[in-house]
C-alpha atoms as a PDB file:
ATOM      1  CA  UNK A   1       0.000   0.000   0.000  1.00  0.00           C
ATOM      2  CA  UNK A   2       1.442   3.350  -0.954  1.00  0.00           C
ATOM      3  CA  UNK A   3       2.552   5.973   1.699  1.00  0.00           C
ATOM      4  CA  UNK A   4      -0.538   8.412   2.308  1.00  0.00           C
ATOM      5  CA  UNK A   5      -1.375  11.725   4.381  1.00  0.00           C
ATOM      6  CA  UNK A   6      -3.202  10.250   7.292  1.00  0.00           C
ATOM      7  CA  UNK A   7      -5.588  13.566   8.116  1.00  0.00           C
ATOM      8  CA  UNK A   8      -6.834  12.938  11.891  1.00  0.00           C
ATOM      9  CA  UNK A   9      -9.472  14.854  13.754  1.00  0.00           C
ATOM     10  CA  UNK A  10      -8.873  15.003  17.811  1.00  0.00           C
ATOM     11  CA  UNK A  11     -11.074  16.236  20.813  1.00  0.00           C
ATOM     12  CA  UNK A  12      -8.976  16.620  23.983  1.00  0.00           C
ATOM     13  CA  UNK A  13     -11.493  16.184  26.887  1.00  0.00           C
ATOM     14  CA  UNK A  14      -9.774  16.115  30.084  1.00  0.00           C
ATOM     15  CA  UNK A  15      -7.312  13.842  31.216  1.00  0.00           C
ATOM     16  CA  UNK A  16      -8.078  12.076  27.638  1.00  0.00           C
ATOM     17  CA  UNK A  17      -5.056  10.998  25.576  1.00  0.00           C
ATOM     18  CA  UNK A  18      -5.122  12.357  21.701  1.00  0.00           C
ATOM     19  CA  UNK A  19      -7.870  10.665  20.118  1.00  0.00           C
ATOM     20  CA  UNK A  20      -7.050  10.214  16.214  1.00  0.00           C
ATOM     21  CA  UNK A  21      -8.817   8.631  13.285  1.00  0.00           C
ATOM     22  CA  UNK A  22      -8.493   8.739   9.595  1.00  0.00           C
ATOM     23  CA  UNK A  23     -10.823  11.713   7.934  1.00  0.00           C
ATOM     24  CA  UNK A  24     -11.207  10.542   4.311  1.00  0.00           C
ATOM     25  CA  UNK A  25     -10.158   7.488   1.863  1.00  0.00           C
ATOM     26  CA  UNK A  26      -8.921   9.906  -0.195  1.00  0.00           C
ATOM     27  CA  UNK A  27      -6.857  11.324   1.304  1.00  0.00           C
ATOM     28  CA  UNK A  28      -5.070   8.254   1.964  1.00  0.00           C
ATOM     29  CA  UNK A  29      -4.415   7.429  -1.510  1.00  0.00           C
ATOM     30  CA  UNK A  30      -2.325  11.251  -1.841  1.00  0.00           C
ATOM     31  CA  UNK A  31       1.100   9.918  -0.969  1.00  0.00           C
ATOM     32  CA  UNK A  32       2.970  12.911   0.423  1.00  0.00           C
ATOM     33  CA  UNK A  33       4.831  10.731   3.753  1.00  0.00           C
ATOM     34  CA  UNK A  34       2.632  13.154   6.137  1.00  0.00           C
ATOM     35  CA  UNK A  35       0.573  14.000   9.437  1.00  0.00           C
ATOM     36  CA  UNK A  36      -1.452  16.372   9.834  1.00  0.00           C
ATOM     37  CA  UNK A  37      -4.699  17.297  12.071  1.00  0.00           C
ATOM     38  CA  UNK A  38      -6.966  18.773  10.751  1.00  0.00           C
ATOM     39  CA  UNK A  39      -8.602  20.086  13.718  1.00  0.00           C
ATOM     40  CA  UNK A  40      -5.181  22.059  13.948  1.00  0.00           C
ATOM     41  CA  UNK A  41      -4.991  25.636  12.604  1.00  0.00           C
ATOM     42  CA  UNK A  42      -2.436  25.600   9.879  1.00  0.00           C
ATOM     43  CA  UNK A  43      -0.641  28.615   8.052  1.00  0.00           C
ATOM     44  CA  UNK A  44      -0.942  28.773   4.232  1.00  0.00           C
ATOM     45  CA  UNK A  45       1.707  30.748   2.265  1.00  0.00           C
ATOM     46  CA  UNK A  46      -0.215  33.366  -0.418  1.00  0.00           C
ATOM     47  CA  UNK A  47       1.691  34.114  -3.019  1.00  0.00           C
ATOM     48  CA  UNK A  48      -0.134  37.013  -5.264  1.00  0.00           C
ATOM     49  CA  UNK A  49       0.823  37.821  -8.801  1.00  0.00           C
ATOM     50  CA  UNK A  50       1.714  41.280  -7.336  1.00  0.00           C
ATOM     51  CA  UNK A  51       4.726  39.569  -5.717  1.00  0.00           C
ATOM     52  CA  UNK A  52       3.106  40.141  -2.347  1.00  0.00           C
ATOM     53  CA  UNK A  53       3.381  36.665   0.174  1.00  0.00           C
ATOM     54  CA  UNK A  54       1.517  36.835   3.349  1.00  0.00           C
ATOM     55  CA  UNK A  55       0.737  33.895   5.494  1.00  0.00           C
ATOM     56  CA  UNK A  56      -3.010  33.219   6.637  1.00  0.00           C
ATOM     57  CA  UNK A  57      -4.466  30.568   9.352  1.00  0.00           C
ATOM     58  CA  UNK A  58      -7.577  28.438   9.288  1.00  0.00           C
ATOM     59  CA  UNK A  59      -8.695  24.920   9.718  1.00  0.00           C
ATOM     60  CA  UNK A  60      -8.141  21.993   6.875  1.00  0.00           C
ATOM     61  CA  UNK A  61     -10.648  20.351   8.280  1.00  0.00           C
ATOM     62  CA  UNK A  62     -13.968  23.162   8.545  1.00  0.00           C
ATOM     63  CA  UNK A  63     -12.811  25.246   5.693  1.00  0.00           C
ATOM     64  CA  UNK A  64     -14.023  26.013   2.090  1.00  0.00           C
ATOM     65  CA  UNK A  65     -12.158  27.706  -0.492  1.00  0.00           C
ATOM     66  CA  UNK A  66     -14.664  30.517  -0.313  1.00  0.00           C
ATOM     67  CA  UNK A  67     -13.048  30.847   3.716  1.00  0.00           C
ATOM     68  CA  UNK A  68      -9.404  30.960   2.058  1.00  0.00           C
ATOM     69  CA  UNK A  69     -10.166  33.611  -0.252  1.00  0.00           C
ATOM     70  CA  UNK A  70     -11.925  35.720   1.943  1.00  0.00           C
ATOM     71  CA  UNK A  71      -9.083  35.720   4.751  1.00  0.00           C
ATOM     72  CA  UNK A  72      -6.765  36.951   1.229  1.00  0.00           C
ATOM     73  CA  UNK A  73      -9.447  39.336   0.674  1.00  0.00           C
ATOM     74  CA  UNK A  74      -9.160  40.625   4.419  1.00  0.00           C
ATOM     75  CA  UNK A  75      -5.328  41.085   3.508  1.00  0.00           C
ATOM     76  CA  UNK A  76      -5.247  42.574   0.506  1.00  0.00           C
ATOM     77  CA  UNK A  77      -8.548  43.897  -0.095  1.00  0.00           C
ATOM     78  CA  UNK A  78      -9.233  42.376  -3.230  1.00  0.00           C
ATOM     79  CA  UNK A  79     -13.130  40.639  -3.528  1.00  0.00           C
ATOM     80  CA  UNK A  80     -12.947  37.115  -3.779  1.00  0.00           C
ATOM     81  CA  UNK A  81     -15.483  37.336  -6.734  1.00  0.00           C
ATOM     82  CA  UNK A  82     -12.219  38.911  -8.284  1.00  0.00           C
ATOM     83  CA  UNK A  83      -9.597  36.849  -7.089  1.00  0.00           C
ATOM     84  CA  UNK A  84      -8.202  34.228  -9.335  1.00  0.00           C
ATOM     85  CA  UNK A  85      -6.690  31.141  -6.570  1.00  0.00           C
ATOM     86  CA  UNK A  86      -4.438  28.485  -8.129  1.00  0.00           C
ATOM     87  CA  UNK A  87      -2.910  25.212  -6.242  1.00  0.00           C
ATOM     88  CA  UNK A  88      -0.530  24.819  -8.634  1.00  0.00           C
ATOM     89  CA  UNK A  89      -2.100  24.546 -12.111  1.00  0.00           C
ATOM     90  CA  UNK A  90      -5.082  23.511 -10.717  1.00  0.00           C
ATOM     91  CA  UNK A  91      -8.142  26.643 -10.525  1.00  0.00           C
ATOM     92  CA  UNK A  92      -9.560  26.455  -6.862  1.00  0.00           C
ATOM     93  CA  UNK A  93     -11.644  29.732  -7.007  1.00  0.00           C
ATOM     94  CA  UNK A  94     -13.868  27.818  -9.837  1.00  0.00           C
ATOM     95  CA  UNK A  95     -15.477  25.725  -6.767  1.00  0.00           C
ATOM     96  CA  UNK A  96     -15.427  28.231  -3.873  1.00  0.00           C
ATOM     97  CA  UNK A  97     -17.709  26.295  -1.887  1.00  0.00           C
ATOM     98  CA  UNK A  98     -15.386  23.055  -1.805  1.00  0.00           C
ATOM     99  CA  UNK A  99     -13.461  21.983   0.820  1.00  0.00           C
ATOM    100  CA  UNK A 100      -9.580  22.451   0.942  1.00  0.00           C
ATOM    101  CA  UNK A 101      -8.175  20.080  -1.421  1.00  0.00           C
ATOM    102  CA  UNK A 102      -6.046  17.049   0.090  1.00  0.00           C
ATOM    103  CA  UNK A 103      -3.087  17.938  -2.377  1.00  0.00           C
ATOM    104  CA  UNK A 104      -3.098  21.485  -0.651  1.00  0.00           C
ATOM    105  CA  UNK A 105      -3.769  19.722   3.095  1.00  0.00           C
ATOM    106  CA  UNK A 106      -0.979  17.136   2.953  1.00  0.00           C
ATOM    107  CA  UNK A 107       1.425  19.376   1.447  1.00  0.00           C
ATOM    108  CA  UNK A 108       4.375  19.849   3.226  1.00  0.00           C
ATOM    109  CA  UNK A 109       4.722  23.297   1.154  1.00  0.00           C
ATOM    110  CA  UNK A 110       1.465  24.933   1.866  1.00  0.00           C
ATOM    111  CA  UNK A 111       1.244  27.345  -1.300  1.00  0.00           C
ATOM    112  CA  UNK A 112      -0.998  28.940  -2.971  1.00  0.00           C
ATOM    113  CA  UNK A 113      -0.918  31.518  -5.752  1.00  0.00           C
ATOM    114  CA  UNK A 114      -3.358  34.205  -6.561  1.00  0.00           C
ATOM    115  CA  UNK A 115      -3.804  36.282  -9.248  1.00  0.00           C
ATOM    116  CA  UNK A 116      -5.303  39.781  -8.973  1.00  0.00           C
ATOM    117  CA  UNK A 117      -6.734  42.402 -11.247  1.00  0.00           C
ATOM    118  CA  UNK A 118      -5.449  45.539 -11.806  1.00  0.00           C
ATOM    119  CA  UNK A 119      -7.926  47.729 -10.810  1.00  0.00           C
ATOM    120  CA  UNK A 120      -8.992  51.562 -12.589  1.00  0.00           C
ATOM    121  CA  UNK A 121     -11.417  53.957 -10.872  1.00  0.00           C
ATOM    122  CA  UNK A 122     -13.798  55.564 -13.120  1.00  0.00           C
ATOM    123  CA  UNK A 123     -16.050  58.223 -12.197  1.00  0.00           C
ATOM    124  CA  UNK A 124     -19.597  57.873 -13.653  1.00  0.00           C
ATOM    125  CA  UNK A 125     -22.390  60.540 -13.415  1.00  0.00           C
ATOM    126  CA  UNK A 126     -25.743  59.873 -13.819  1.00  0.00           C
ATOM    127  CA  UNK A 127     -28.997  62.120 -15.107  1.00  0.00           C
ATOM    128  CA  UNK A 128     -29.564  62.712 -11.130  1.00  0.00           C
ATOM    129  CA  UNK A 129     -26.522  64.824 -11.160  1.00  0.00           C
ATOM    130  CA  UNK A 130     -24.957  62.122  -8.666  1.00  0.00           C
ATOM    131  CA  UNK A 131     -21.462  60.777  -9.307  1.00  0.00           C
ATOM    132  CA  UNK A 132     -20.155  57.238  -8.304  1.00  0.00           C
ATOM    133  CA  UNK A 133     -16.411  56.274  -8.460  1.00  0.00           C
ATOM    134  CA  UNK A 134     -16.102  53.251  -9.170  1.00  0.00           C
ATOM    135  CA  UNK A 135     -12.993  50.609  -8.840  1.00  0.00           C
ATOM    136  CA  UNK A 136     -13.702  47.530 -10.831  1.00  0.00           C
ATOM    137  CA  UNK A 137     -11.074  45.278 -12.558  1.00  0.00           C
ATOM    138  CA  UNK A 138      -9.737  47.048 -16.171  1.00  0.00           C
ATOM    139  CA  UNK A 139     -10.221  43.599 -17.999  1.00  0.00           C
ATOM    140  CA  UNK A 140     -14.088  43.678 -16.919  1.00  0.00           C
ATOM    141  CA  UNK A 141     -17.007  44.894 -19.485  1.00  0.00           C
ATOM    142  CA  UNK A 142     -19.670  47.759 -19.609  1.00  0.00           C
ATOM    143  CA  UNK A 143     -21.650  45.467 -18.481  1.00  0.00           C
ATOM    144  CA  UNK A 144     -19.971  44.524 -15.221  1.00  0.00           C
ATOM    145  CA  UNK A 145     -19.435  48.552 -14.774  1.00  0.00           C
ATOM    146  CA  UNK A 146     -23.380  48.921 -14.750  1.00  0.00           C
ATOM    147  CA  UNK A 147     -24.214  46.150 -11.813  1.00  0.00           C
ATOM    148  CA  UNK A 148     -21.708  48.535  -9.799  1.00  0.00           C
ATOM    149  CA  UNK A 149     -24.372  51.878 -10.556  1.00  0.00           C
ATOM    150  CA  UNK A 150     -27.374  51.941  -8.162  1.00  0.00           C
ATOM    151  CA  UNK A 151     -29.972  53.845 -10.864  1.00  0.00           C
ATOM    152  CA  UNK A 152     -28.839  50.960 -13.183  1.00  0.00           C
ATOM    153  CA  UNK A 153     -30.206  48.571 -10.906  1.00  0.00           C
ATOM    154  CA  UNK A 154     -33.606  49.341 -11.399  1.00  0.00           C
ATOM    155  CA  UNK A 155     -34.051  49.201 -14.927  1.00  0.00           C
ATOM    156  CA  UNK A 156     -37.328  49.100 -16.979  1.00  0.00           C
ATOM    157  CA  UNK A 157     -37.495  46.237 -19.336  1.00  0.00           C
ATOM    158  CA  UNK A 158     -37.440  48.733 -22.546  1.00  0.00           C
ATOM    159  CA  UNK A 159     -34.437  50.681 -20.913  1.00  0.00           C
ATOM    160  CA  UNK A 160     -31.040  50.379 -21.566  1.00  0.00           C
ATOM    161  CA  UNK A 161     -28.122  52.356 -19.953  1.00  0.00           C
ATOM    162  CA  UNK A 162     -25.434  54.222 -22.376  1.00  0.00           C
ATOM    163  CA  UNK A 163     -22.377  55.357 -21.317  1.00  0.00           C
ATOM    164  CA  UNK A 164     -20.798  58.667 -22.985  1.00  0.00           C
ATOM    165  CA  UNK A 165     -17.281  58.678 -22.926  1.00  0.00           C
ATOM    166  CA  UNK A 166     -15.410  62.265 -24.646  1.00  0.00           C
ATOM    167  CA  UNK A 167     -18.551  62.552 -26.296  1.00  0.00           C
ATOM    168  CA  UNK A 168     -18.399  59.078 -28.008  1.00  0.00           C
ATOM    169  CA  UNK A 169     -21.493  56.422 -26.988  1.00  0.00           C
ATOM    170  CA  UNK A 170     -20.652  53.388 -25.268  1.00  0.00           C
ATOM    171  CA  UNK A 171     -23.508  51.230 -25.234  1.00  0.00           C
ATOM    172  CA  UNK A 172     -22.887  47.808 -22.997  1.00  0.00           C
ATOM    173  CA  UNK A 173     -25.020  45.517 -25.397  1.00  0.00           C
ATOM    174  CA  UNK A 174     -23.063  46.459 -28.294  1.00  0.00           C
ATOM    175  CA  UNK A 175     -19.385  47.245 -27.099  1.00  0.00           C
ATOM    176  CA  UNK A 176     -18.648  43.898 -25.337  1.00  0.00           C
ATOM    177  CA  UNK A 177     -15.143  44.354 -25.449  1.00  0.00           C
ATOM    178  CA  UNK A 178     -13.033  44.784 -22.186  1.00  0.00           C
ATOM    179  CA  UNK A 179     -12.595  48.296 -19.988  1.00  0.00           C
ATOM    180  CA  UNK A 180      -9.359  48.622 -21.152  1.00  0.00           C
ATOM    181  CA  UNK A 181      -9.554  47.610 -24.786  1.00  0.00           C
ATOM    182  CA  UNK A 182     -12.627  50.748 -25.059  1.00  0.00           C
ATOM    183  CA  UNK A 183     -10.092  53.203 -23.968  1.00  0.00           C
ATOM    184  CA  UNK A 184     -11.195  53.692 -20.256  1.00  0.00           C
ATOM    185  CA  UNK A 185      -7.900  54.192 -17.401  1.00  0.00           C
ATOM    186  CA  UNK A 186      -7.511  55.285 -14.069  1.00  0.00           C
ATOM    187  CA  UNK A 187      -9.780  58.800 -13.536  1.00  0.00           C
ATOM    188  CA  UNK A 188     -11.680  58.520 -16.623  1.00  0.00           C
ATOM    189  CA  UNK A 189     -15.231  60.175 -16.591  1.00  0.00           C
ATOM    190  CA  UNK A 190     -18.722  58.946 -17.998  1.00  0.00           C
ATOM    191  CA  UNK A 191     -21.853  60.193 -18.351  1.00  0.00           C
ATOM    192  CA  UNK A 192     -24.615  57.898 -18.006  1.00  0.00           C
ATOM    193  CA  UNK A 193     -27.783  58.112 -19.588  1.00  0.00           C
ATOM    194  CA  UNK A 194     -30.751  55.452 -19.913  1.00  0.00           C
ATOM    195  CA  UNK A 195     -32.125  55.251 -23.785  1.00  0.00           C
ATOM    196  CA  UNK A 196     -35.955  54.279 -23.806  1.00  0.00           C
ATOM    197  CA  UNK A 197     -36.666  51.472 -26.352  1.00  0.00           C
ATOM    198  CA  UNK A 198     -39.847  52.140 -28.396  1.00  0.00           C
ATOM    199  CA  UNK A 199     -42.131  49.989 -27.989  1.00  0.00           C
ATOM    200  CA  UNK A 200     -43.856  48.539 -30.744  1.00  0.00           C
ATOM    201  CA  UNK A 201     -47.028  46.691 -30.028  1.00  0.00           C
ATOM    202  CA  UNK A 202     -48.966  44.188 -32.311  1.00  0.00           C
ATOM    203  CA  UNK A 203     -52.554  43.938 -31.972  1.00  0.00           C
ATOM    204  CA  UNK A 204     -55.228  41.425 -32.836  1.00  0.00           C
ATOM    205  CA  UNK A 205     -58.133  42.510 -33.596  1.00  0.00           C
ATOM    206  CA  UNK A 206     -60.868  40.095 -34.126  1.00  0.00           C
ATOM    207  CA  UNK A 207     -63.745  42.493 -35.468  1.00  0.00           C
ATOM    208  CA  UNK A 208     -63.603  41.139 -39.009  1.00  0.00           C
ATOM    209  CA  UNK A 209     -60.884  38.732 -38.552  1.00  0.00           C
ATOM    210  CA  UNK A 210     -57.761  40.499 -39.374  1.00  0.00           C
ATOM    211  CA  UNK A 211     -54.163  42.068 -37.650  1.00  0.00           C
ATOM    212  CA  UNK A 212     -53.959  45.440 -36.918  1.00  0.00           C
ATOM    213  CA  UNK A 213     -50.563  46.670 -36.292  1.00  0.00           C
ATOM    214  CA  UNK A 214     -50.067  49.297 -33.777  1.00  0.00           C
ATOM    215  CA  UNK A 215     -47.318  51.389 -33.059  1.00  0.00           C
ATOM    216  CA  UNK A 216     -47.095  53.313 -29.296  1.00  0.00           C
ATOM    217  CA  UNK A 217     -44.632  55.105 -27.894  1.00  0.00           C
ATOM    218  CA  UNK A 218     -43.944  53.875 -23.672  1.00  0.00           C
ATOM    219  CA  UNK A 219     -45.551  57.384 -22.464  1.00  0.00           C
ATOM    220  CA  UNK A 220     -48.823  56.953 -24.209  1.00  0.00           C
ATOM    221  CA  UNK A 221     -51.713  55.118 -22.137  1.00  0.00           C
ATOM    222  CA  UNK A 222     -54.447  52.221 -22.917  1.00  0.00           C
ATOM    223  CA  UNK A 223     -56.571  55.062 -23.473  1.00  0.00           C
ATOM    224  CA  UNK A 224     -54.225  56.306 -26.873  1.00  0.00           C
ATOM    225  CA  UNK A 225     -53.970  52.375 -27.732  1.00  0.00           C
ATOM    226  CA  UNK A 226     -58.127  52.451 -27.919  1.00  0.00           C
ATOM    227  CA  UNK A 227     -58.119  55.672 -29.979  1.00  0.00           C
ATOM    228  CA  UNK A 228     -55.358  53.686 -32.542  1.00  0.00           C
ATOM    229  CA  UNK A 229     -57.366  50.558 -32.669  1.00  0.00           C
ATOM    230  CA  UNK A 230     -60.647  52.866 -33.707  1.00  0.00           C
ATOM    231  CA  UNK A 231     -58.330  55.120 -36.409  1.00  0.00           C
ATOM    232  CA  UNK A 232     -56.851  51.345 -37.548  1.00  0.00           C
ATOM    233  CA  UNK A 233     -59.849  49.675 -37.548  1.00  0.00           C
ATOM    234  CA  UNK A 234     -62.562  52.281 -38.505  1.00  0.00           C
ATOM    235  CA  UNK A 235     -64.579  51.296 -35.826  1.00  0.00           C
ATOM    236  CA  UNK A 236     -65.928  54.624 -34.001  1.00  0.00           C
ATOM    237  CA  UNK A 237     -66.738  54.852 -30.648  1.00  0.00           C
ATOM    238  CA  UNK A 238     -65.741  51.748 -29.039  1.00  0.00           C
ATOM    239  CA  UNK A 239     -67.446  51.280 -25.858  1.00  0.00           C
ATOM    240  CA  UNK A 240     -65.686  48.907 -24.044  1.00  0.00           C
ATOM    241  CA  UNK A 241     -62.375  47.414 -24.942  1.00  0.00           C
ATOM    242  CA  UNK A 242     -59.839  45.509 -23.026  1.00  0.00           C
ATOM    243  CA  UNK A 243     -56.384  44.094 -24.136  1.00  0.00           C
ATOM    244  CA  UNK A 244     -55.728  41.271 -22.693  1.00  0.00           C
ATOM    245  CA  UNK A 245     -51.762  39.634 -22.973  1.00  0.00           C
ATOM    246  CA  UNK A 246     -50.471  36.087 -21.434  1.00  0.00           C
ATOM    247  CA  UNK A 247     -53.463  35.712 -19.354  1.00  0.00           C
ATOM    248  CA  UNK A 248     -53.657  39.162 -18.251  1.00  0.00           C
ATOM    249  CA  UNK A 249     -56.165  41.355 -18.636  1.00  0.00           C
ATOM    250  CA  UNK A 250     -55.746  45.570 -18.854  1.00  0.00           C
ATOM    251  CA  UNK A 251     -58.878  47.822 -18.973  1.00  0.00           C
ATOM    252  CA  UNK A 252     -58.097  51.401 -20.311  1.00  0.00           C
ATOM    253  CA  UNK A 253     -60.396  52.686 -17.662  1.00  0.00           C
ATOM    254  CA  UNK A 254     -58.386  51.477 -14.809  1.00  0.00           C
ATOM    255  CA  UNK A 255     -55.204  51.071 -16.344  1.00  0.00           C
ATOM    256  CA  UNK A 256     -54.490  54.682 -16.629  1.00  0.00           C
ATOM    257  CA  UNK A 257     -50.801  54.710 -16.202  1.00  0.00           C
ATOM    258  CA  UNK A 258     -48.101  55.123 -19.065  1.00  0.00           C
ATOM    259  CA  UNK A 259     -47.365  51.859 -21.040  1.00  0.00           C
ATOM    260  CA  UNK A 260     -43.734  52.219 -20.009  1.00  0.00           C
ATOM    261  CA  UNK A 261     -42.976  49.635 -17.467  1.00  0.00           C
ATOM    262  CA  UNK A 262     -45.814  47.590 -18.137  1.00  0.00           C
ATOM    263  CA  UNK A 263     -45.526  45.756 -21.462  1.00  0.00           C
ATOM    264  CA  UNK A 264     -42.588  44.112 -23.385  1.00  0.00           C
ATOM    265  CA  UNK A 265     -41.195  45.400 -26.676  1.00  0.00           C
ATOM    266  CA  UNK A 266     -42.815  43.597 -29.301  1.00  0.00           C
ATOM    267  CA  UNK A 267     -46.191  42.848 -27.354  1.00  0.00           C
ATOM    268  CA  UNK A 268     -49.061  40.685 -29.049  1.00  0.00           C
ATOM    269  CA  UNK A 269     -52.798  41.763 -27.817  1.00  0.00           C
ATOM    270  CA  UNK A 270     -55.935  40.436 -28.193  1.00  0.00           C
ATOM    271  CA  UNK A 271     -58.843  43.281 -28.159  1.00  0.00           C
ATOM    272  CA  UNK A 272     -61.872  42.155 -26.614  1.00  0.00           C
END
């Protein structure tokens, strides 16, 4: 039988001796010639790709990955949603929520390597007049940059957010490229504005069995959709009409608000 890592878990009640007993099959079978408890805080050697090495302490035996990185985080204040953690060639921070691997456990050299973004901080201002800085990663997209802006985070369906950079549009749907690669450093400045989609809505109407199509704009009401179906349809005077969409049903008379926020781009009614 090869030579294995025997990982033990103790208790020391008193006047009780060590109590040991083998933790995993596994780890068994990764022959490194070596004890260790795992109940036993043990000191990991971080190596970042800064060329910063700091030690950090935690349990083999309780931990996750996720626990590793955020200790690194703690030290050098980099999110662990950012960090990159390696064991060698191996990619730890793809499975956070793993336990310490037994190659990192039984390893007389306890290493691991971390790489790090290089981080910009870019100074966004929105149509409230308010300004965020932001630091995110250079190698992240528009995209990324727009989860890290409150107003973005409560975005109609038929809005988008576009980003004005020196004058020049920067649209996150379209320019999918990285921070860096659209020009943005260190103290660059946006202006953010949010684009309203217009919304074009195709109604069925079943008077005399045809498709009206009907275009609104997201300010106008049911009310304006009523007055299109009559101008579309020649039919004067409609006295009581209701759209109704997936099941639900929207009466002009009640629902007086703007269409904005309530439909989809590209709706299909039926007009009852």
């Amino acid at each position: 039988m090869k030579q294995g890592c025997l990982s033990f878990k103790y208790n020391l009640p008193a006047k009780t001796a060590l109590n040991l007993f083998l933790l995993d099959r596994n780890l068994l079978e990764q022959a490194s010639g070596n004890l260790r408890l795992i109940d036993v805080e043990m000191q990991i050697t971080v190596k970042t790709s800064s060329r910063k090495t700091f030690l950090v302490k935690l349990h083999p035996g309780k931990a996750k990955v996720h626990d590793l990185m955020e200790l690194i985080d703690r030290e050098i204040d980099v999110p662990s949603r950012d960090q990159k953690l390696y064991l060698g060639s191996a990619l730890l921070s793809d499975a956070p929520w793993k336990g310490l691997p037994p190659k990192l456990i039984c390893n007389p050299q306890l290493t691991v390597d971390v790489k790090i973004p290089e981080y910009i901080n870019i100074t966004v201002e929105d149509e409230n007049g308010d300004s965020h800085t932001v630091k995110i990663d250079k190698e992240k997209s528009l995209t990324a940059l727009t989860e890290e802006i409150p107003l973005c985070s409560s975005l109609q369906e038929n809005e988008e957010a576009i980003f004005f950079f020196s004058g020049k549009p920067l649209c996150p749907f379209k320019d999918e490229g990285t921070l860096k690669s659209l020009g943005l450093c260190s103290g660059s400045k946006l202006v953010l504005k949010l684009n309203v989609a217009f919304l074009e809505l195709f109604v069925d109407v079943w008077f005399s069995n045809y498709e009206i199509r009907i275009r609104c704009s997201p300010q106008e009401t049911f009310k304006d959709l009523v007055k299109k179906v009559e101008m579309e349809s020649g039919k004067r005077n409609l006295v009581k009409v209701t759209f109704a969409m997936d099941g639900r049903v929207f009466d002009p008379e009640k629902d007086k608000g703007p269409l904005r926020g309530k439909l989809l781009i590209n709706s299909a009614f039926n007009v009852r």
